[in-house]
Protein backbone atom coordinates (compact mmCIF):
# COMPACT_ATOMS: atom_id res chain seq x y z
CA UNK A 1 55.00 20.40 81.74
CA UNK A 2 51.65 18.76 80.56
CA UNK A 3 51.65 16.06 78.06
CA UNK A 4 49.74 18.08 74.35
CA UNK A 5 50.35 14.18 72.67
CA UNK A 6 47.09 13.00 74.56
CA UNK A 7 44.43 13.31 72.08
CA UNK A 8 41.04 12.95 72.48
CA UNK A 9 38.00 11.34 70.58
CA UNK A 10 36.57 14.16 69.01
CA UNK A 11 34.10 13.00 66.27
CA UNK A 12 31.34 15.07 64.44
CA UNK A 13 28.49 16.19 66.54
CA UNK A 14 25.27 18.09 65.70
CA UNK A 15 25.37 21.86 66.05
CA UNK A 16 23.59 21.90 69.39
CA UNK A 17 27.06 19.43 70.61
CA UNK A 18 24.50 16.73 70.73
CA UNK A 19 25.32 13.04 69.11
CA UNK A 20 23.66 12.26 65.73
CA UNK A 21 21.99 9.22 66.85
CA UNK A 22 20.97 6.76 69.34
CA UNK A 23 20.12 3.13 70.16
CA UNK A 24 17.29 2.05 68.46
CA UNK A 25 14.11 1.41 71.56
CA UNK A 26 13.70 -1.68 72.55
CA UNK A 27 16.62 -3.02 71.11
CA UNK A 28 19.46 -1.17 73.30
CA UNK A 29 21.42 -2.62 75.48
CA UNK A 30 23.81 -1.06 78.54
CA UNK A 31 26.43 1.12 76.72
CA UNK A 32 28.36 0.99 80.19
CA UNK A 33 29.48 -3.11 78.99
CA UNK A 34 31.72 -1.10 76.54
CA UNK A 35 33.23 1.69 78.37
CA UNK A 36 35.47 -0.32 81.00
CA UNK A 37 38.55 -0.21 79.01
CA UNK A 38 38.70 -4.24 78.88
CA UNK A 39 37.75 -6.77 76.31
CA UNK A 40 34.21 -6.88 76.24
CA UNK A 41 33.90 -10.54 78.32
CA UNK A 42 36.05 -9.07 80.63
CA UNK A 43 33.93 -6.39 81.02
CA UNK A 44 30.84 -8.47 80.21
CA UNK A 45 31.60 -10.22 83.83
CA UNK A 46 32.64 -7.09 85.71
CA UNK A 47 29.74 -5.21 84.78
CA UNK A 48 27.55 -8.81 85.72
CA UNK A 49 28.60 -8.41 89.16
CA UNK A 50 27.64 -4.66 89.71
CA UNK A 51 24.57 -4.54 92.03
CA UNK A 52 22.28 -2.41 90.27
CA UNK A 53 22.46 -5.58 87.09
CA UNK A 54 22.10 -7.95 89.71
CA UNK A 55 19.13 -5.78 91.93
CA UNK A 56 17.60 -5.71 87.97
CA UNK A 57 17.73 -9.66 87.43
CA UNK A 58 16.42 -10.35 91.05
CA UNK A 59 13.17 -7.63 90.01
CA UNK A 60 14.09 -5.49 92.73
CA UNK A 61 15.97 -2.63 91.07
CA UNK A 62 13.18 0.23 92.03
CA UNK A 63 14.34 3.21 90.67
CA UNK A 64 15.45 1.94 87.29
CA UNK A 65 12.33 0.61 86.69
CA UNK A 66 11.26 -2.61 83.84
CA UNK A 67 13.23 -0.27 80.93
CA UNK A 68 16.31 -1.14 82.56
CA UNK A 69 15.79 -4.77 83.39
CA UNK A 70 15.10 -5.21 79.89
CA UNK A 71 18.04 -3.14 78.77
CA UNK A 72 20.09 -5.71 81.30
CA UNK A 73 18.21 -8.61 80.08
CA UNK A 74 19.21 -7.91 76.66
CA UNK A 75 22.57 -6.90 76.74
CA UNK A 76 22.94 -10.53 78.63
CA UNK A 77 21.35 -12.10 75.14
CA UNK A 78 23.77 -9.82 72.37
CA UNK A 79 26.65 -10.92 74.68
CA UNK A 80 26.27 -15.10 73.35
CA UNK A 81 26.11 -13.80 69.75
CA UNK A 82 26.85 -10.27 69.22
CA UNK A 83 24.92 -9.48 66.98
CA UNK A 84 24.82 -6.13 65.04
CA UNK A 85 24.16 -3.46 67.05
CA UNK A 86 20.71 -1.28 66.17
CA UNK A 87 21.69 2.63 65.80
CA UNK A 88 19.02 4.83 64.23
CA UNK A 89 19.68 8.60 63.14
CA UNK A 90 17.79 11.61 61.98
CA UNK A 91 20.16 12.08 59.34
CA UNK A 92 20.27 10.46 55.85
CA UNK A 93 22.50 7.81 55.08
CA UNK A 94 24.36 9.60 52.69
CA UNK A 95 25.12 13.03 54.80
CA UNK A 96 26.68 10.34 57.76
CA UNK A 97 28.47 8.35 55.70
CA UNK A 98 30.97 10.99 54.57
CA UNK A 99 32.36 11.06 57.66
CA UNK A 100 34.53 8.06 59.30
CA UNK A 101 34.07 8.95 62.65
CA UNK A 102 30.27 9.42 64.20
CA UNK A 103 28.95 10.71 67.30
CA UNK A 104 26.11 7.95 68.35
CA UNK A 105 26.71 8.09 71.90
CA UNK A 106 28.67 10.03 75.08
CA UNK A 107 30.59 7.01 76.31
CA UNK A 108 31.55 5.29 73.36
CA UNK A 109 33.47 5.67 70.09
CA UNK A 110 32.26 4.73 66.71
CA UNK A 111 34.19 4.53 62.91
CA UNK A 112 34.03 3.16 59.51
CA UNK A 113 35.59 0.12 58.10
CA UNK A 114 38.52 2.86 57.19
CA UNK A 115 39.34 3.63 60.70
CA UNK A 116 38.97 -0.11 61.66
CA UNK A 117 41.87 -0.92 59.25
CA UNK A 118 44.40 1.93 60.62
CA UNK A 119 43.50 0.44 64.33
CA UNK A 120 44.26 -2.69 63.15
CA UNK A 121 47.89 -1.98 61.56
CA UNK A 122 49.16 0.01 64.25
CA UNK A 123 47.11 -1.08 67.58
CA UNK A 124 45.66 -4.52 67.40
CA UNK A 125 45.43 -5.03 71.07
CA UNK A 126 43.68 -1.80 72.03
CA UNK A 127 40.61 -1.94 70.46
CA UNK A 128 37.58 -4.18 69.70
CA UNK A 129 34.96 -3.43 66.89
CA UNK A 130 31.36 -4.53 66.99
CA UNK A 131 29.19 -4.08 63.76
CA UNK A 132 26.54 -1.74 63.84
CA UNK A 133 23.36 -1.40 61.80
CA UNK A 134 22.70 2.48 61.63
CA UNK A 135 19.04 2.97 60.48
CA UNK A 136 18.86 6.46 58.83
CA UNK A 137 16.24 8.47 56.92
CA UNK A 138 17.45 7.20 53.53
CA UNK A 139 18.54 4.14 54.49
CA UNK A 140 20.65 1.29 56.64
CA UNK A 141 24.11 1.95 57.06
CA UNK A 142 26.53 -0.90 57.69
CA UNK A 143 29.72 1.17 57.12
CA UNK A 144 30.60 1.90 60.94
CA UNK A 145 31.24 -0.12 63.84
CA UNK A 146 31.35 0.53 68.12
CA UNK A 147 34.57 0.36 69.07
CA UNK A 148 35.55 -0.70 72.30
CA UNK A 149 38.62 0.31 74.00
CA UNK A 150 40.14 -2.85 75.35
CA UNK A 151 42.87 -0.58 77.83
CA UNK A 152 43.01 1.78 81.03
CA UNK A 153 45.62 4.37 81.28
CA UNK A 154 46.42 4.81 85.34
CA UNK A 155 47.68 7.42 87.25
CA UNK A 156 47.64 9.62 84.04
CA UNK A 157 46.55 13.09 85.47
CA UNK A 158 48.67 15.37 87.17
CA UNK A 159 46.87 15.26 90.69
CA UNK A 160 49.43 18.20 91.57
CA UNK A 161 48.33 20.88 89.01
CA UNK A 162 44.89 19.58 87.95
CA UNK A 163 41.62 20.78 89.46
CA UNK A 164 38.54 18.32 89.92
CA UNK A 165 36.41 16.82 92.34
CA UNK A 166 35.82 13.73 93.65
CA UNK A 167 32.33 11.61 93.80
CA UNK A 168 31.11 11.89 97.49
CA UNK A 169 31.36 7.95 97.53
CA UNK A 170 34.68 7.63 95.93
CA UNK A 171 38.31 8.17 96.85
CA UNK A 172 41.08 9.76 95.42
CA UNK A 173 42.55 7.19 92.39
CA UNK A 174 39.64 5.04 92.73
CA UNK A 175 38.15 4.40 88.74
CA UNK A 176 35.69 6.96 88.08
CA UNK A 177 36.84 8.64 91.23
CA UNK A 178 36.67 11.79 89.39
CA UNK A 179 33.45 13.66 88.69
CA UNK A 180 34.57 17.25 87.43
CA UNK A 181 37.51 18.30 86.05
CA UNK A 182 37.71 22.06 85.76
CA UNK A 183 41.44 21.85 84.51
CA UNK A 184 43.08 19.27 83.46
CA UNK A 185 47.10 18.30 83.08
CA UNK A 186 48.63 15.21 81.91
CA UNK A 187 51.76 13.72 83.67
CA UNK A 188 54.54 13.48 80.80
CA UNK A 189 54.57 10.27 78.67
CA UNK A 190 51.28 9.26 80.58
CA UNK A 191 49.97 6.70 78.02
CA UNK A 192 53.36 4.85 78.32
CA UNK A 193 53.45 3.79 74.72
CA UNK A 194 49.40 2.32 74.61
CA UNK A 195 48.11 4.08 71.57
CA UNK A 196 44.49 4.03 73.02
CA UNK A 197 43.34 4.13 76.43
CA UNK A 198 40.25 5.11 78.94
CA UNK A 199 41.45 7.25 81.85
CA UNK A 200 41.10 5.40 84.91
CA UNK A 201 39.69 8.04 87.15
CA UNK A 202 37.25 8.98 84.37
CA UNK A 203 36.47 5.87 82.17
CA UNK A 204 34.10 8.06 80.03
CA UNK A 205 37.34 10.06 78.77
CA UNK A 206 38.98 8.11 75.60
CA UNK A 207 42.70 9.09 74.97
CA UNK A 208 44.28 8.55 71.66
CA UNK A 209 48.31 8.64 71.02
CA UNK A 210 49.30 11.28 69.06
CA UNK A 211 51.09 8.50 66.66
CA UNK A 212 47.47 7.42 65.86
CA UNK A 213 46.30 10.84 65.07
CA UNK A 214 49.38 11.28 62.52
CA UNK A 215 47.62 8.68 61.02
CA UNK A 216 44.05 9.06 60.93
CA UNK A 217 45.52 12.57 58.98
CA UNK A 218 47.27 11.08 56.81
CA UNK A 219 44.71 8.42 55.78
CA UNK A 220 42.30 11.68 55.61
CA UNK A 221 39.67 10.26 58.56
CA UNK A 222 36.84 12.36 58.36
CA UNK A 223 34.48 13.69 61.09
CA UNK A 224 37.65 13.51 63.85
CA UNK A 225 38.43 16.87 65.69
CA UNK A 226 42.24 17.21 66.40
CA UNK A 227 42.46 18.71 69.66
CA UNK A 228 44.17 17.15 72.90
CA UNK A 229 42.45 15.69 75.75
CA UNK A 230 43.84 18.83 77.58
CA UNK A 231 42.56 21.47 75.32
CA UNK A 232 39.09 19.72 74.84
CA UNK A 233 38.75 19.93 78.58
CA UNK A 234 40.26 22.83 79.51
CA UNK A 235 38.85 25.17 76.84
CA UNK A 236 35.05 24.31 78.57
CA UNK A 237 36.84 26.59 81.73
CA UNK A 238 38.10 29.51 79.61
CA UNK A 239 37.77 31.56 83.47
CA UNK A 240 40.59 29.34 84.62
CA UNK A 241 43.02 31.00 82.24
CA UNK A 242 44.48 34.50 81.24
CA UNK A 243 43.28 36.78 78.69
CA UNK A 244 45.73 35.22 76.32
CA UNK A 245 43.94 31.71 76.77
CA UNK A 246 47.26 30.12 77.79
CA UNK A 247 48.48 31.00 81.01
CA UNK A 248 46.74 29.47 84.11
CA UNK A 249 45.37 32.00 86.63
CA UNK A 250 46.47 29.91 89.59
């Protein structure tokens, strides 16, 4: 039995699956600080010690280049203030902001003052919002925030049934160990009560408790796809499944 009550962060996305904005240039920092699944000075000082920040800071980081020693630079300078964030989008402000949930980024989550509030009533301790400035074509929006998931949900995936592969540098259950998943299957009550949560193996891969879900539904949260963490994964590898889209071939 896989666990269905793993939901993932599914927000709105452009047609082409792409997100509907970026960091503004020259004012973006390293969205990696905020996809560690700590608190963000927790994170702050784990990503500090990584040696491609430090190979930046010493000018020897070759293949990255100046771009990135500024990006490093200036995520080091938000981190004293935190300071809105600078988000720019395509889109006018008034097509975005009927939706509470936003797809600015690949790592990271993003929702309105709305979605802030539900976090805050039912899961205080999982989350951390940043205020973000979201320049669009008609307009600055100040209605969303990042949101950074302040928890890591171990040994989650069912090793046993699952398929993926590992990063050549990696071992098995290391974090980020995991570099493709080509099925995935959640051990049963995997979150273990946390109501949101980065996978360990895969940090990149927010799950959501289906409790908060029930929620964002009932408080009508717009822009959020309701599909498990399973399904969202699992339906990218149709070929690893019968005709009837259920059973798995092996």
């Amino acid at each position: 039995m896989s666990d269905k009550e793993v939901f993932a962060w599914q927000p709105s996305e452009s047609s082409e699956g792409l997100p509907l904005g970026i960091q503004v240039v020259g004012n973006h920092l390293s969205e990696s600080v905020f996809a560690k699944g700590l608190p963000i000075d927790e994170a702050y000082e784990k990503w500090l010690g990584f040696k491609g920040v430090q190979a930046a800071l010493k000018g020897a980081h070759r293949s990255e280049g100046q771009d990135y020693t500024d990006e490093v630079k200036r995520t080091i300078e938000w981190m004293k203030h935190k300071p809105p964030l600078q988000y720019i989008s395509s889109w006018s402000k008034e097509k975005l902001e009927k939706n509470d949930v936003l797809n600015l980024s690949l790592s990271v989550p993003f929702g309105s003052q709305k979605m802030i509030q539900i976090l805050e009533e039912i899961c205080p301790n999982d989350f951390e919002a940043f205020p973000v400035k979201l320049h669009t074509s008609t307009g600055v929006s100040d209605k969303y925030y990042l949101i950074n998931i302040t928890h890591v949900i171990h040994d989650a995936i069912d090793k046993k049934n699952s398929v993926y592969t590992i990063w050549f540098n990696k071992n098995e259950g290391e974090e980020n160990s995991v570099r493709f998943i080509d099925r995935l299957l959640f051990k049963q009550d995997c979150m273990e009560g946390k109501f949101l949560g980065r996978i360990h193996e895969k940090l990149r891969s927010v799950a959501i408790n289906k409790k908060v879900m029930d929620l964002f539904h009932a408080n009508n949260i717009k822009g959020m796809g309701y599909v498990s963490l399973e399904d969202k994964i699992n339906s990218l590898f149709t070929d690893n499944y019968e005709l009837d889209g259920v059973t798995l071939k092996y």
